[in-house]
C-alpha atoms as a PDB file:
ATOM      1  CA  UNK A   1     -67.863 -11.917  21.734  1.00  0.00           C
ATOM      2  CA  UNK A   2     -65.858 -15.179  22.055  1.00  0.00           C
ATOM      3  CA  UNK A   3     -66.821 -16.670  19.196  1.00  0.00           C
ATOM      4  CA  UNK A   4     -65.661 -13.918  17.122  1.00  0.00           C
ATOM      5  CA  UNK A   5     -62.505 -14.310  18.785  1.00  0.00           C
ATOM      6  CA  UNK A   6     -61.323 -16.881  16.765  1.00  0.00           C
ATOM      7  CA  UNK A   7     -58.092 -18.947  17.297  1.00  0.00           C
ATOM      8  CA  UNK A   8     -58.930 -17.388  21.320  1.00  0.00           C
ATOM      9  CA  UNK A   9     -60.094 -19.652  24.215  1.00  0.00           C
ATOM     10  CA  UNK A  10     -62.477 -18.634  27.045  1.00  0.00           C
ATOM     11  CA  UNK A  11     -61.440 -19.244  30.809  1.00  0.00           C
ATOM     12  CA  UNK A  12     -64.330 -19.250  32.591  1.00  0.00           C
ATOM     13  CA  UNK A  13     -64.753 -19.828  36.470  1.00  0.00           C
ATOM     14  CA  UNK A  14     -68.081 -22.452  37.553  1.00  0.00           C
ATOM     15  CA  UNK A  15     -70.174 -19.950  39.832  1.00  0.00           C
ATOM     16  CA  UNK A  16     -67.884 -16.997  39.302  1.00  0.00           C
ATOM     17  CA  UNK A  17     -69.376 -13.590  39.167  1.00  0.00           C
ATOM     18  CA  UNK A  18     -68.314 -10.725  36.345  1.00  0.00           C
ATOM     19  CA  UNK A  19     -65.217 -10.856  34.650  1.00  0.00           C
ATOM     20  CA  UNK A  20     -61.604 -10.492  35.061  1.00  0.00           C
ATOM     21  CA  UNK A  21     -60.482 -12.717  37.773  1.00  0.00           C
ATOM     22  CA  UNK A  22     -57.184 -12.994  36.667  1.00  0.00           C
ATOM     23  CA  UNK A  23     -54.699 -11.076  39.705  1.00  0.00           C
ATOM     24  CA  UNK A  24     -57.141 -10.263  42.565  1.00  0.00           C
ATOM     25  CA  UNK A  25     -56.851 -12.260  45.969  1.00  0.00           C
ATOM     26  CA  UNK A  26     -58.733 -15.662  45.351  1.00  0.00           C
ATOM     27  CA  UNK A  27     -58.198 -15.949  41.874  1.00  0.00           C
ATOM     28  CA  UNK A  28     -58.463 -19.876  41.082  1.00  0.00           C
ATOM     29  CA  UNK A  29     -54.759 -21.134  40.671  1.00  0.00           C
ATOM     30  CA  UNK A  30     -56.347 -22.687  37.520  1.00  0.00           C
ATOM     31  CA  UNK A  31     -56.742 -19.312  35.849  1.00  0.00           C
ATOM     32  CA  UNK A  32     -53.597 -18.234  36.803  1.00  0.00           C
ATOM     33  CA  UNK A  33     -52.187 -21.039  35.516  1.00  0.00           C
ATOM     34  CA  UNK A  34     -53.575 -21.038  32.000  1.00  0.00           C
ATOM     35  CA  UNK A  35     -53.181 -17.087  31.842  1.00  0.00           C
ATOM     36  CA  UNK A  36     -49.268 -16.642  33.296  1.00  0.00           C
ATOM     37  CA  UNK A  37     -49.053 -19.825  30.098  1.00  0.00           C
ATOM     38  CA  UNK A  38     -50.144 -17.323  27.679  1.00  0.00           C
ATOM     39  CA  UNK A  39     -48.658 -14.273  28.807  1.00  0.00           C
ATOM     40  CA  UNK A  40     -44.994 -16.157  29.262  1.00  0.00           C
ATOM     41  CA  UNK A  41     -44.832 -18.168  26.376  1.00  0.00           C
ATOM     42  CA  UNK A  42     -47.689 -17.681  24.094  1.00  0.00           C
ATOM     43  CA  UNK A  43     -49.191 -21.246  24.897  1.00  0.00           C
ATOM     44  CA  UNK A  44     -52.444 -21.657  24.465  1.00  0.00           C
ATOM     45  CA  UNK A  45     -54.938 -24.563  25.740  1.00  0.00           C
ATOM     46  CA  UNK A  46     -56.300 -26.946  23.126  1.00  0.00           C
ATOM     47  CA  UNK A  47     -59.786 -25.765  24.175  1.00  0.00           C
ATOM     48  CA  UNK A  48     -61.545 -23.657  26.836  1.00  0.00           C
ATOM     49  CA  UNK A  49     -60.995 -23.804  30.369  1.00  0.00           C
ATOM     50  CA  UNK A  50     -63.101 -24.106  32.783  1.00  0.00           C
ATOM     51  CA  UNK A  51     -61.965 -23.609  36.398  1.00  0.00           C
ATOM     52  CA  UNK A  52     -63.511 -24.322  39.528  1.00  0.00           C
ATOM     53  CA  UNK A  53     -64.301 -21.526  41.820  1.00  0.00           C
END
């Protein structure tokens, strides 16, 4: 599905489980960083991002 998302980028979480962290307790402040950046302003990162867990 992501690569048919084109101009999109993928946040993905090392040793996460599902999808959707993005809110809930624990979220990495990495994907809350990159996804507030989108939501406020539109920004989006040069490539994916991958976040810690």
């Amino acid at each position: 599905m992501h690569r048919a998302l084109h101009g999109e980028r993928l946040v993905y979480v090392r040793g996460g489980r599902g999808h959707a962290v993005y809110a809930f307790p624990g979220a990495p402040a990495c994907v809350t960083r990159t996804v507030d950046a989108h939501l406020t302003d539109g920004h989006l990162p040069r490539t994916d991002v991958t976040c810690g867990n």
